[in-house]
PDB file of N, CA and C in Angstrom:
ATOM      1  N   UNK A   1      42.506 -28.365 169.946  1.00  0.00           N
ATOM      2  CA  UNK A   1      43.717 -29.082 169.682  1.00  0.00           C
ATOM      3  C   UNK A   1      44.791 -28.098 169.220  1.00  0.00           C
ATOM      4  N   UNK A   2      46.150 -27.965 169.768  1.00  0.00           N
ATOM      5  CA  UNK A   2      47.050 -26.942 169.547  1.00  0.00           C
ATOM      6  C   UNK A   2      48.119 -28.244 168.780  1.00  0.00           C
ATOM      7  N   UNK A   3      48.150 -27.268 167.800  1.00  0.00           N
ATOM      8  CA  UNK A   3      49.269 -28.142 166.643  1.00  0.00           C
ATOM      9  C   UNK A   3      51.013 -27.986 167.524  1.00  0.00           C
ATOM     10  N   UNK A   4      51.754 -28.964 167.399  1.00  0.00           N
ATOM     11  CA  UNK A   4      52.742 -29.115 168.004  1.00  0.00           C
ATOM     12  C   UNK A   4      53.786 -28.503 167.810  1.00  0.00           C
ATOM     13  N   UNK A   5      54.966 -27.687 168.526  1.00  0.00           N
ATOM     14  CA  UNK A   5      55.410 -26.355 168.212  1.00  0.00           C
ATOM     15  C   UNK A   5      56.341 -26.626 166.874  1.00  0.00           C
ATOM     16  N   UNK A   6      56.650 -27.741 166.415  1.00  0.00           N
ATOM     17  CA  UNK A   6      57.492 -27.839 164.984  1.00  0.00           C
ATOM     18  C   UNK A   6      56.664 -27.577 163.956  1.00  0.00           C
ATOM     19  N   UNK A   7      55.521 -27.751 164.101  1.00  0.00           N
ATOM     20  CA  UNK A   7      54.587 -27.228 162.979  1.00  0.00           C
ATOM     21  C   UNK A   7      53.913 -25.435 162.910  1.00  0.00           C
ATOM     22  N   UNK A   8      54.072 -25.352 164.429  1.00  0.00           N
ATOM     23  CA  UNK A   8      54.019 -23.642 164.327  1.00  0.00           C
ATOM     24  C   UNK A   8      54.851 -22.920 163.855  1.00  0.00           C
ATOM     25  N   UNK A   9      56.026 -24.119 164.109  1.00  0.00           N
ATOM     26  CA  UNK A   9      57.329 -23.267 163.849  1.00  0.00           C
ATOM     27  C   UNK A   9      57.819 -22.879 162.149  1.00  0.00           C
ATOM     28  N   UNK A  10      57.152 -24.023 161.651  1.00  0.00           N
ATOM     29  CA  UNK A  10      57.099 -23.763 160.564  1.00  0.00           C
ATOM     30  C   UNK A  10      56.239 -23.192 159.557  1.00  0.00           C
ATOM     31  N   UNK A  11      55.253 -22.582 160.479  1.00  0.00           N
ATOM     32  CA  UNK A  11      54.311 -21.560 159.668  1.00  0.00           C
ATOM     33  C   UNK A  11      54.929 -20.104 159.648  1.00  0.00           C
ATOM     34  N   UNK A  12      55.676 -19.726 161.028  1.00  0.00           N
ATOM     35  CA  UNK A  12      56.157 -18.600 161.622  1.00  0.00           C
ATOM     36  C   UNK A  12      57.211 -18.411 160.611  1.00  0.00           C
ATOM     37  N   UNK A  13      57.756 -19.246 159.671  1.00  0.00           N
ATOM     38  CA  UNK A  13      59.157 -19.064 159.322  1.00  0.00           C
ATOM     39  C   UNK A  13      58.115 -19.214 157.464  1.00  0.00           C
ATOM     40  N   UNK A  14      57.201 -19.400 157.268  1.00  0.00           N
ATOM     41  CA  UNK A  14      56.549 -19.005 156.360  1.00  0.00           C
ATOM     42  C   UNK A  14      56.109 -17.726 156.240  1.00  0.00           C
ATOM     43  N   UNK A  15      55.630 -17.193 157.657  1.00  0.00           N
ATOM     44  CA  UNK A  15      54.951 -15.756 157.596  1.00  0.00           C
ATOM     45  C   UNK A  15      56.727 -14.909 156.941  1.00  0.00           C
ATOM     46  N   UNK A  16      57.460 -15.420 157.512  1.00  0.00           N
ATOM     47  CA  UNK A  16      58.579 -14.597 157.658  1.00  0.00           C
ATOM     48  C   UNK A  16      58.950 -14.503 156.390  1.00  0.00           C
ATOM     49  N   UNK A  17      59.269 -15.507 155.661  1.00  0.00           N
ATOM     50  CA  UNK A  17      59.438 -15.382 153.934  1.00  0.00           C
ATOM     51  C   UNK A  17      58.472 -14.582 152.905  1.00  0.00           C
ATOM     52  N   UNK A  18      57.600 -14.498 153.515  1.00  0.00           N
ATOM     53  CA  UNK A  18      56.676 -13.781 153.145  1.00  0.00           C
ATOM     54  C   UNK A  18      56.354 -12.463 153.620  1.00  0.00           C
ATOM     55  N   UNK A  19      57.466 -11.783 154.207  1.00  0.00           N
ATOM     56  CA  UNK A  19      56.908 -10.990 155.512  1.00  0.00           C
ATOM     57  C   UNK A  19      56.213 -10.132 156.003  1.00  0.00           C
ATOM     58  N   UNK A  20      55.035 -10.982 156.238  1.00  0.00           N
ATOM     59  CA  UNK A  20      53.924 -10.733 156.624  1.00  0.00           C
ATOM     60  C   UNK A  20      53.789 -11.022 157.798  1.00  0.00           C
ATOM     61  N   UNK A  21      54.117 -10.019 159.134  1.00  0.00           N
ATOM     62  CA  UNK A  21      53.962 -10.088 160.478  1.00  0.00           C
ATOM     63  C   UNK A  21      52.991 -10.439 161.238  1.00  0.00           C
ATOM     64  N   UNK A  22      51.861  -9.380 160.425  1.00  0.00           N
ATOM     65  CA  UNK A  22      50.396  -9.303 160.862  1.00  0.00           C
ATOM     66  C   UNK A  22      50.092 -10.939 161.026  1.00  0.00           C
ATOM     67  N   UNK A  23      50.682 -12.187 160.311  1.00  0.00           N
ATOM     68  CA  UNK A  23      49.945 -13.208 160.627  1.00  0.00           C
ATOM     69  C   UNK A  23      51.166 -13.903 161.448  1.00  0.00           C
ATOM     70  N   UNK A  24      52.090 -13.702 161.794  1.00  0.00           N
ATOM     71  CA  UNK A  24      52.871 -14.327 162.711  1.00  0.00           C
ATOM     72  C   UNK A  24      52.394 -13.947 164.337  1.00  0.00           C
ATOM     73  N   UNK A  25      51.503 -12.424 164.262  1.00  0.00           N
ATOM     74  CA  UNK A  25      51.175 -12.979 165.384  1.00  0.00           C
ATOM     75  C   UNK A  25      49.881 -13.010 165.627  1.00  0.00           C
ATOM     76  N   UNK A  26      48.855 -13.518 164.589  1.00  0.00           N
ATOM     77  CA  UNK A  26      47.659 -14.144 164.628  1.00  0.00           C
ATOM     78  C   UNK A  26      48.088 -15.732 164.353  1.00  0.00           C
ATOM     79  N   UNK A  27      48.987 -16.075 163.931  1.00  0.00           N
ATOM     80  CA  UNK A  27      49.008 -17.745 164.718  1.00  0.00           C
ATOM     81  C   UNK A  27      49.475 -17.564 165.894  1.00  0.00           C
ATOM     82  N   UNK A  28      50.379 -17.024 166.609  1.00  0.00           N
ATOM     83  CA  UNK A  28      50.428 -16.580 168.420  1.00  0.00           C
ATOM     84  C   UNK A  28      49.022 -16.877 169.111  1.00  0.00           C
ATOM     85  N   UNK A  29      48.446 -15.872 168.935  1.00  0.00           N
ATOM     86  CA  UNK A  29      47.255 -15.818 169.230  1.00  0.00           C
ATOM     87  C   UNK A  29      46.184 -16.816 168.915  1.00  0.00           C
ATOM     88  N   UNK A  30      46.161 -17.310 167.926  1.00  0.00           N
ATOM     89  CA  UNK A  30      44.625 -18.567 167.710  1.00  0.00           C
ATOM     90  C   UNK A  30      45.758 -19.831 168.732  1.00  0.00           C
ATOM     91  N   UNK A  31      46.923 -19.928 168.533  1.00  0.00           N
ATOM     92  CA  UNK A  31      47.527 -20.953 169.385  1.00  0.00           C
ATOM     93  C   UNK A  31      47.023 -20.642 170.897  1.00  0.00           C
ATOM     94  N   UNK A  32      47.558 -19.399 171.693  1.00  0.00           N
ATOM     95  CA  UNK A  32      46.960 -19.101 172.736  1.00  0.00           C
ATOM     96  C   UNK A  32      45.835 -19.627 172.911  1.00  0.00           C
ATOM     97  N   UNK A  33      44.417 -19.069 172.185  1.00  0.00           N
ATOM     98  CA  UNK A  33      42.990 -19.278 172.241  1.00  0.00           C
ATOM     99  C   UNK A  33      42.943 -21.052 171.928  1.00  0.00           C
ATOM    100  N   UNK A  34      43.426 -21.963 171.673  1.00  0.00           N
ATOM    101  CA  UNK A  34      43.472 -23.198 171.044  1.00  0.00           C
ATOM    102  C   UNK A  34      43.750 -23.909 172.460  1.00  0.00           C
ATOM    103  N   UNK A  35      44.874 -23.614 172.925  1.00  0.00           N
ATOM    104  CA  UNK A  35      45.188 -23.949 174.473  1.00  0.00           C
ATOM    105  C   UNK A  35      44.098 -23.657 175.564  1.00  0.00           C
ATOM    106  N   UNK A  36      43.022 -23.237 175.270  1.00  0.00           N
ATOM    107  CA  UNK A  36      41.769 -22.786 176.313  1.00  0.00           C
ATOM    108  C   UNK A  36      41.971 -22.955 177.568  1.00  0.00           C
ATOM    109  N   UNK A  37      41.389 -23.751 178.248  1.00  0.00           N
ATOM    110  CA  UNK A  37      41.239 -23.551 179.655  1.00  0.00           C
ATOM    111  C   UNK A  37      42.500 -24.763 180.504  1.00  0.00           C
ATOM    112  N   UNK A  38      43.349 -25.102 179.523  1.00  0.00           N
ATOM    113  CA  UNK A  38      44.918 -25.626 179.980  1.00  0.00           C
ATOM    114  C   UNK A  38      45.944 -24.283 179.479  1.00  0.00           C
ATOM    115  N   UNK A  39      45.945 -23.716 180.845  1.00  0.00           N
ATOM    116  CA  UNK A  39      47.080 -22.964 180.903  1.00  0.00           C
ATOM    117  C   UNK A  39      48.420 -23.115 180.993  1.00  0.00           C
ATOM    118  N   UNK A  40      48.760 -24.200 181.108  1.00  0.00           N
ATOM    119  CA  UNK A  40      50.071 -24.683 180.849  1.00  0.00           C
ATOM    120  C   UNK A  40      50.497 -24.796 178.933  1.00  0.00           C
ATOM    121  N   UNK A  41      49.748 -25.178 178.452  1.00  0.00           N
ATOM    122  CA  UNK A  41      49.989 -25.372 177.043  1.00  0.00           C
ATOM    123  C   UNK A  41      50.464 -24.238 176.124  1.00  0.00           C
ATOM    124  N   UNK A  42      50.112 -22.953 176.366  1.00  0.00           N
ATOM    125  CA  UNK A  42      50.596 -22.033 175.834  1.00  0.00           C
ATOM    126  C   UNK A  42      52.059 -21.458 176.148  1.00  0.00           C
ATOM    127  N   UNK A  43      52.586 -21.186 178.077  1.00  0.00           N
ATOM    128  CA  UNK A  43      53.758 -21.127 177.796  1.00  0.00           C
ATOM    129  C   UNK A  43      54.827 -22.573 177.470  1.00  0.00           C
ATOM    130  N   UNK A  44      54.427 -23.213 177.432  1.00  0.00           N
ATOM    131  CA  UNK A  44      55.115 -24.719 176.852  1.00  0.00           C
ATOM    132  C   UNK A  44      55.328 -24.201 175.206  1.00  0.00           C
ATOM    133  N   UNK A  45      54.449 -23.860 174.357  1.00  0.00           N
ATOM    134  CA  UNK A  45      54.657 -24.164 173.151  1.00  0.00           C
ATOM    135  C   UNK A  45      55.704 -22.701 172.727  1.00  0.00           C
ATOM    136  N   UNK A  46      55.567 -21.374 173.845  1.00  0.00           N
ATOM    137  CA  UNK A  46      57.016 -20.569 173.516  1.00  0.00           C
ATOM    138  C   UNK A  46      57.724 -20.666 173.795  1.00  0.00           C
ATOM    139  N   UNK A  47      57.837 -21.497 174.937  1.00  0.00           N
ATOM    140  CA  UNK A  47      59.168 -21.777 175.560  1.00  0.00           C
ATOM    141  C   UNK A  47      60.071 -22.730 174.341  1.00  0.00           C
ATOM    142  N   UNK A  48      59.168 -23.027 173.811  1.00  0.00           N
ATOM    143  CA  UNK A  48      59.376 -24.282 172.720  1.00  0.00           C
ATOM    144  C   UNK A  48      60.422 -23.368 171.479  1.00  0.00           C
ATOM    145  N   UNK A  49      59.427 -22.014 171.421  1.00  0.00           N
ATOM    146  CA  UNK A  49      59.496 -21.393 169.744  1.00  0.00           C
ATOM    147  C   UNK A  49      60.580 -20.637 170.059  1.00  0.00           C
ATOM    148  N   UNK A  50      60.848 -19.777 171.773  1.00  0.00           N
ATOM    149  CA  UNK A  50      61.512 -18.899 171.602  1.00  0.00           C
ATOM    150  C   UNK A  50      62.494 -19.227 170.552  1.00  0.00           C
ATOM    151  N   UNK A  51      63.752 -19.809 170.289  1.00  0.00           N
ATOM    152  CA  UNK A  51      64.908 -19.571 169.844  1.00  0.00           C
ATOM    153  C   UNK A  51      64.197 -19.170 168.190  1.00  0.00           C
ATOM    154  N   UNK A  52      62.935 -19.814 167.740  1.00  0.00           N
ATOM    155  CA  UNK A  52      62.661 -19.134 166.611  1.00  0.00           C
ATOM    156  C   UNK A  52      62.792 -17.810 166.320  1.00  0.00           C
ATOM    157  N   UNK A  53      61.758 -17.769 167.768  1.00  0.00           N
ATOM    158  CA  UNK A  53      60.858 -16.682 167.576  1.00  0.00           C
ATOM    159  C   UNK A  53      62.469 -15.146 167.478  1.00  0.00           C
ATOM    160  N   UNK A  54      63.419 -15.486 168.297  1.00  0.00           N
ATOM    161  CA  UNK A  54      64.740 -14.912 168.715  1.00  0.00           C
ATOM    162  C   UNK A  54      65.231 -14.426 167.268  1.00  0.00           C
ATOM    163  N   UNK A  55      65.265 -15.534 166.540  1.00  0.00           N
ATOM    164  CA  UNK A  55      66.097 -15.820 165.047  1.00  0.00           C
ATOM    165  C   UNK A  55      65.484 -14.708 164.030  1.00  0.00           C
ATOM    166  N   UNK A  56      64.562 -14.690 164.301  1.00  0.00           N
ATOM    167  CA  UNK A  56      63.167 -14.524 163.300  1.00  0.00           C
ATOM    168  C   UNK A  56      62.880 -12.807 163.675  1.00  0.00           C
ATOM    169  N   UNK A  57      62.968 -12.330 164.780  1.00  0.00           N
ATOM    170  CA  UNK A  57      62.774 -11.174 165.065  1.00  0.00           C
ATOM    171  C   UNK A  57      61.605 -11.154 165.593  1.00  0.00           C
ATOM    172  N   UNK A  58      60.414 -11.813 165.934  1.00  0.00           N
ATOM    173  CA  UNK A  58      58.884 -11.734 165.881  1.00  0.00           C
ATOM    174  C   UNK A  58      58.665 -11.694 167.907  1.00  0.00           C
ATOM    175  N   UNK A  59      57.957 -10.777 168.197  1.00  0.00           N
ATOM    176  CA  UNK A  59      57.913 -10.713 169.238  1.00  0.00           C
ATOM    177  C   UNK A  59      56.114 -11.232 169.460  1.00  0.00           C
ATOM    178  N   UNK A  60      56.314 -11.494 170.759  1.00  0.00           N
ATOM    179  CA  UNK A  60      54.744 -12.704 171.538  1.00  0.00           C
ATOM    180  C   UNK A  60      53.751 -11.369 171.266  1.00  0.00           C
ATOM    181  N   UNK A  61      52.265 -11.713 171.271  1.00  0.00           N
ATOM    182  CA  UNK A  61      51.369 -10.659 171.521  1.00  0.00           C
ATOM    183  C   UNK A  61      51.308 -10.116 173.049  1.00  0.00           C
ATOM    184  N   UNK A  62      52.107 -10.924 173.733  1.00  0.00           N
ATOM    185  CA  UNK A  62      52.006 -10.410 175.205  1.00  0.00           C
ATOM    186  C   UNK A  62      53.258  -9.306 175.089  1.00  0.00           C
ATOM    187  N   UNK A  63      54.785  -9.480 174.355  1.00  0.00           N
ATOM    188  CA  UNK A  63      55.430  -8.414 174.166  1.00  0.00           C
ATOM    189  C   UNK A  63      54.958  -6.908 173.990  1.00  0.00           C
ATOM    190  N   UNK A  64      54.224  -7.544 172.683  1.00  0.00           N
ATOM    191  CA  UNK A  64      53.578  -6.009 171.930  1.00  0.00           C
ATOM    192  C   UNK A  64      52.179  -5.873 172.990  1.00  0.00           C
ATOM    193  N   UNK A  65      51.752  -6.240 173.771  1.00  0.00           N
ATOM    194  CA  UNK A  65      50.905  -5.816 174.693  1.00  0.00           C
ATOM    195  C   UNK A  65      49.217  -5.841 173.695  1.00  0.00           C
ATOM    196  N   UNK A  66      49.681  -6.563 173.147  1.00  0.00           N
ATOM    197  CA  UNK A  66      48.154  -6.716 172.768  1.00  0.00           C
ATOM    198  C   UNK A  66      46.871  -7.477 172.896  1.00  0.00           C
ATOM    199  N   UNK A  67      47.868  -8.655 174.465  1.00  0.00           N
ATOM    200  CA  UNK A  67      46.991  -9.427 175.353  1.00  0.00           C
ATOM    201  C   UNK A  67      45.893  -8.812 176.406  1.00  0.00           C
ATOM    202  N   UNK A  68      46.394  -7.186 176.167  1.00  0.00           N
ATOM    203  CA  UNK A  68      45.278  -6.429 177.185  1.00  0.00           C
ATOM    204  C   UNK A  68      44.233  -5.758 176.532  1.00  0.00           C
ATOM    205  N   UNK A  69      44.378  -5.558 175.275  1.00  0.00           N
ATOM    206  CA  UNK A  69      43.229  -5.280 174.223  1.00  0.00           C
ATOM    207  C   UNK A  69      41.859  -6.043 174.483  1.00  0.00           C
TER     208      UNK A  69
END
């Protein structure tokens, strides 16, 4: 079950007050892994965050390339 992007959105903007990156983009990521085998659900929920994610400075784990790890 992937929590709905107003509630990610508001963890992301928690990591950020706190700023602590390292977990802005380990919720990226468990969201990714949460979306499993519906591949649509994951770019839906950035398409959702970008303007956060924009605001916020926080780039996707696919940015930082750490989807090939």
């Amino acid at each position: 079950m992937v929590p709905e992007p107003k509630i990610i959105d508001a963890a992301l903007r928690a990591c950020r007050r706190l700023n602590d990156f390292a977990s802005t983009v380990r919720i990226l990521e468990v969201v990714k892994d949460k979306a499993g085998p519906h591949k649509e659900i994951y770019p839906y929920v950035i398409q959702e965050l970008r303007p956060t994610l924009n605001e916020l400075g926080i780039s996707t784990p696919e940015e930082l390339g750490l989807d090939k790890v």
